[in-house]
Protein backbone atom coordinates (compact mmCIF):
# COMPACT_ATOMS: atom_id res chain seq x y z
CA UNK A 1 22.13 28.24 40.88
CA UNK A 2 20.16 24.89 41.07
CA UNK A 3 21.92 23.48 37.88
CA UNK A 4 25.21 24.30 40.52
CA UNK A 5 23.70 22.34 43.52
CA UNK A 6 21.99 19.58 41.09
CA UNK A 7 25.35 18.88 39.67
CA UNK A 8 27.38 18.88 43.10
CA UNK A 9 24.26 16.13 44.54
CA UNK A 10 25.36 14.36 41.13
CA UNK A 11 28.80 14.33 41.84
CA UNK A 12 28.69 13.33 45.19
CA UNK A 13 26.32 10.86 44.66
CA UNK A 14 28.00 9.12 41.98
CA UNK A 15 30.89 9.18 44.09
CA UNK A 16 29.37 7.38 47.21
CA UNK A 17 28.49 4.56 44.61
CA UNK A 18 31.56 4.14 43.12
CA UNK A 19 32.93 3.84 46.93
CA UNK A 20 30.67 1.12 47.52
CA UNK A 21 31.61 -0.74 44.63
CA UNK A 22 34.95 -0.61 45.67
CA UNK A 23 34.95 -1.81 48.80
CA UNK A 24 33.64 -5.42 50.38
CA UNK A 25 30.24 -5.44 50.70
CA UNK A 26 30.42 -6.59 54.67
CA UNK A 27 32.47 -3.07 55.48
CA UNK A 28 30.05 -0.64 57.37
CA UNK A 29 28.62 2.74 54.87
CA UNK A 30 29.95 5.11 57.32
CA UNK A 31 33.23 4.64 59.26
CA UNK A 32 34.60 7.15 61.98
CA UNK A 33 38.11 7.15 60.83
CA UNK A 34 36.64 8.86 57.67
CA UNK A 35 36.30 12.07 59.50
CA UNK A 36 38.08 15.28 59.46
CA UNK A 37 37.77 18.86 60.27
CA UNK A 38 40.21 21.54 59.38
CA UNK A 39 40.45 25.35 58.02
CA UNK A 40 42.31 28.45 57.01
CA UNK A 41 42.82 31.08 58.82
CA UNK A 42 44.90 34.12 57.66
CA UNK A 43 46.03 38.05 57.80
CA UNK A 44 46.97 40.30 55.35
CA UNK A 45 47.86 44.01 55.90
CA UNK A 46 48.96 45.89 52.59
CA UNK A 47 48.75 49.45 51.56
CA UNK A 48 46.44 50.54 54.67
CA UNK A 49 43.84 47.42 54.18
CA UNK A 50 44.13 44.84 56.87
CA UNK A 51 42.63 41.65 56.06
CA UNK A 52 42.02 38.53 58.76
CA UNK A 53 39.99 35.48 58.80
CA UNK A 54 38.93 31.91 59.46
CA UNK A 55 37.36 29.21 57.83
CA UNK A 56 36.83 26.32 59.70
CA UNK A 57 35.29 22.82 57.98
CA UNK A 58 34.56 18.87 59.39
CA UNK A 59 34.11 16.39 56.61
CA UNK A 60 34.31 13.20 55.64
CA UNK A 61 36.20 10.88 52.92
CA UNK A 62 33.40 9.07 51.50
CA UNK A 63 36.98 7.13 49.34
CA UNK A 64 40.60 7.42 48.93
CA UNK A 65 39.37 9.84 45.97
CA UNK A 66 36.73 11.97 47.26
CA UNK A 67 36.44 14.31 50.06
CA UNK A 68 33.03 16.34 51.09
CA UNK A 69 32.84 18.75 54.02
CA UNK A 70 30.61 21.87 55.20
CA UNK A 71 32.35 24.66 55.90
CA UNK A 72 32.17 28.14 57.34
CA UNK A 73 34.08 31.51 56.73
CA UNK A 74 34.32 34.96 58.70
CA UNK A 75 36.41 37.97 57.68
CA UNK A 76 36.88 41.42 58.43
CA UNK A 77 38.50 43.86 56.39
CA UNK A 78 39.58 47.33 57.06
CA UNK A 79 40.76 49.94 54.54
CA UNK A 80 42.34 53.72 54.94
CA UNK A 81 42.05 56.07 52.50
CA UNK A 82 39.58 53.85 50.62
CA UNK A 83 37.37 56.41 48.52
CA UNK A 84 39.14 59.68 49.59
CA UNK A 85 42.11 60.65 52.16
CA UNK A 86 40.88 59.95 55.75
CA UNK A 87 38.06 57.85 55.13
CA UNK A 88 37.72 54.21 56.04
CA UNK A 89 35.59 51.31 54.70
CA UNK A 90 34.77 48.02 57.10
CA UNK A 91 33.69 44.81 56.11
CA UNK A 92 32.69 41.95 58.04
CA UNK A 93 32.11 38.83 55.60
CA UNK A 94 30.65 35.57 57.21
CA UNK A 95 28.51 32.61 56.19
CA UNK A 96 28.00 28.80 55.55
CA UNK A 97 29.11 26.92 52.55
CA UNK A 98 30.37 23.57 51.84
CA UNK A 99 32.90 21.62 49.25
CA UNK A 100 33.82 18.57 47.39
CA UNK A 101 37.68 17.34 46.73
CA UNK A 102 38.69 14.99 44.17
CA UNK A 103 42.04 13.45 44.14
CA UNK A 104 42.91 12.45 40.88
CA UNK A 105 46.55 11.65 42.48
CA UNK A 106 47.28 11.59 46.10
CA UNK A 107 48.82 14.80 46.31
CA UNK A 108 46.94 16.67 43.71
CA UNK A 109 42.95 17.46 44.00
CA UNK A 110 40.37 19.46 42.53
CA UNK A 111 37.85 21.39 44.44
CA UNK A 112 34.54 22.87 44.00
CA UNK A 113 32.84 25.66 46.63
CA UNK A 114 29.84 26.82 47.53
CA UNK A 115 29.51 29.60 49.70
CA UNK A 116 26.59 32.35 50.90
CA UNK A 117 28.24 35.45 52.16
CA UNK A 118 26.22 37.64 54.26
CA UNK A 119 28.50 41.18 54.18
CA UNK A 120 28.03 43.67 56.37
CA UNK A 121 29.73 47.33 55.21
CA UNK A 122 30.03 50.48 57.27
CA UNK A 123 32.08 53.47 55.58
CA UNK A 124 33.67 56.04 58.18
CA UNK A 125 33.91 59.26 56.05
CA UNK A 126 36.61 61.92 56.98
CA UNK A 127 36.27 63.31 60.24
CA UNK A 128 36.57 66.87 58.90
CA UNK A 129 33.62 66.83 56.55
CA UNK A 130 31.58 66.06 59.81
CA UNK A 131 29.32 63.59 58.01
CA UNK A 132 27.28 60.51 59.68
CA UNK A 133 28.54 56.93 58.87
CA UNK A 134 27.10 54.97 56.29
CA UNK A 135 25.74 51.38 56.69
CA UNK A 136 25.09 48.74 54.06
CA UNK A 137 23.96 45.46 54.16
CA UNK A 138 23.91 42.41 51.24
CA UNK A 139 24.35 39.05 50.54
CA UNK A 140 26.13 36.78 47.76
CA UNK A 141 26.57 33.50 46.50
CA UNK A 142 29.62 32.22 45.34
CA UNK A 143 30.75 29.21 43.30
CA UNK A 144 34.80 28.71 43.98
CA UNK A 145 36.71 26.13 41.46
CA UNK A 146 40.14 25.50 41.19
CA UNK A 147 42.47 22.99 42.34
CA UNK A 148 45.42 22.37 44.49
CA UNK A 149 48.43 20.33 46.28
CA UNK A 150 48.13 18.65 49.15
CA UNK A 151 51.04 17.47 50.97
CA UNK A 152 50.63 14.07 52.66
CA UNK A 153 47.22 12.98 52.67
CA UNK A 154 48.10 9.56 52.03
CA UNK A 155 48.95 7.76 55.29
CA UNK A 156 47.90 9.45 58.62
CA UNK A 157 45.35 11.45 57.07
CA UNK A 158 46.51 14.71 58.46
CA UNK A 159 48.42 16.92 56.05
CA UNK A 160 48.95 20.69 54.61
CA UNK A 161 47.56 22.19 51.67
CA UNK A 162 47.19 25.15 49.47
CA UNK A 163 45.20 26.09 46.57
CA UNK A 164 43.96 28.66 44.28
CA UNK A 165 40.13 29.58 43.05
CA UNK A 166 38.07 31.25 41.39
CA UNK A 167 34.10 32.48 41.85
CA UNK A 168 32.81 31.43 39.02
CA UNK A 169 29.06 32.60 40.00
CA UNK A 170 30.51 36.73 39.85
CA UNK A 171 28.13 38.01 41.42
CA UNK A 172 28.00 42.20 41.85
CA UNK A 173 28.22 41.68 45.59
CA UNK A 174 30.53 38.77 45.74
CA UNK A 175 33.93 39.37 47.97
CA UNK A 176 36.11 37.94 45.37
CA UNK A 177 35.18 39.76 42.42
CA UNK A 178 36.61 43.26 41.70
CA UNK A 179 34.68 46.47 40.48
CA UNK A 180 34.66 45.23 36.64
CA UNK A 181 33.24 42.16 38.04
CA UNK A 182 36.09 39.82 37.12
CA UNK A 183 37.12 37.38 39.55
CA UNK A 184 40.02 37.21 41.80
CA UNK A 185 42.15 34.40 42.54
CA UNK A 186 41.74 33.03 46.33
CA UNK A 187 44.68 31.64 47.31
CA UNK A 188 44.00 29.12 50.00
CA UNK A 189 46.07 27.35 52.40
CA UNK A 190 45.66 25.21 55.56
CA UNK A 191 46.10 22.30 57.68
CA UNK A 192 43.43 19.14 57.24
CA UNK A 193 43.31 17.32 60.67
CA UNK A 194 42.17 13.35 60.74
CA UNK A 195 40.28 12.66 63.64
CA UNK A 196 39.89 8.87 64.17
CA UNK A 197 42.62 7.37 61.64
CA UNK A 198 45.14 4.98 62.53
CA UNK A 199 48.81 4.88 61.15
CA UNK A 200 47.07 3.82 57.72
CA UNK A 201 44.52 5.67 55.69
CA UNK A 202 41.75 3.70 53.42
């Protein structure tokens, strides 16, 4: 875990250099129009699970290449019939994280997660067997890398995306690993809003 978070502090601060460099030494470190906020949110309902969530960010583009933000994520999911017929399992998943983009092209970027999901389970057993519900509480880490397409980042600043990770941390309790503990691919997709640009983006 602190090789994860030494290497992201690397990354970004190599990055934040390499901005500098670029740019004309009387330009100010930290310029409003370099902020944006954003998120997810989505619903799912499949085979008696119902799925919803959010996960709202505000960042900033420390260069035409890089983007860092800190992020948070809540989710609840509710399945029927989960262990046996008439039960039902509930999960609320929330918690902080944050992420780094790189945009090795304007409309293609790779991203790296972190996240620290606090889950919250309660399971509802059959009404006939007469039986008490059952709470359980953990936590997780997670470590999400993938990449993914964004559509229009160059100009306003404001544009769509989608992508598709992967926890690369699997840990027993993580939300996006399955019982054998392999990872599940999280596809993401949402709207990334510029707050202060102009018509043109640095």
């Amino acid at each position: 875990m602190k090789r994860i978070c030494l290497l992201l502090l690397a990354v970004i601060s190599s990055s934040m250099l390499f901005a500098q460099e670029e740019e004309p030494a009387e330009k100010k470190f930290f310029k409003k129009e370099n902020l944006f906020t954003g998120g997810t949110v989505n619903a799912s309902f499949f085979n008696g699970t119902t799925a919803l969530g959010i996960s709202p960010y505000f960042g900033y583009s420390i260069n035409r290449f890089v983007d860092v933000a800190v992020s948070a994520n809540l989710n609840y999911i509710s399945q029927r019939d989960y262990d046996q017929y008439g039960d039902k399992l509930r999960q609320t998943i929330y918690g902080p994280g944050a992420f780094i983009r790189l945009y090795p092209v304007k409309f293609l970027f790779a991203h790296a997660q972190y996240e620290y999901n606090l889950i919250r389970y309660r399971y509802i057993p059959p009404s006939s067997q007469g039986l008490p519900d059952e709470k359980f509480r953990f936590n997780a880490p997670s470590f999400l890398v993938g990449g993914g397409f964004a559509n229009g980042r160059e100009g306003t600043g404001s544009f769509y995306y989608i992508s598709i990770l992967w926890d690369v941390l699997k840990d027993n309790n993580s939300p996006y690993v399955d019982n054998l503990n392999r990872p599940l691919p999280q596809i993401r997709a949402g709207y990334n809003i510029a707050l202060f640009q102009g018509k043109d983006r640095d």
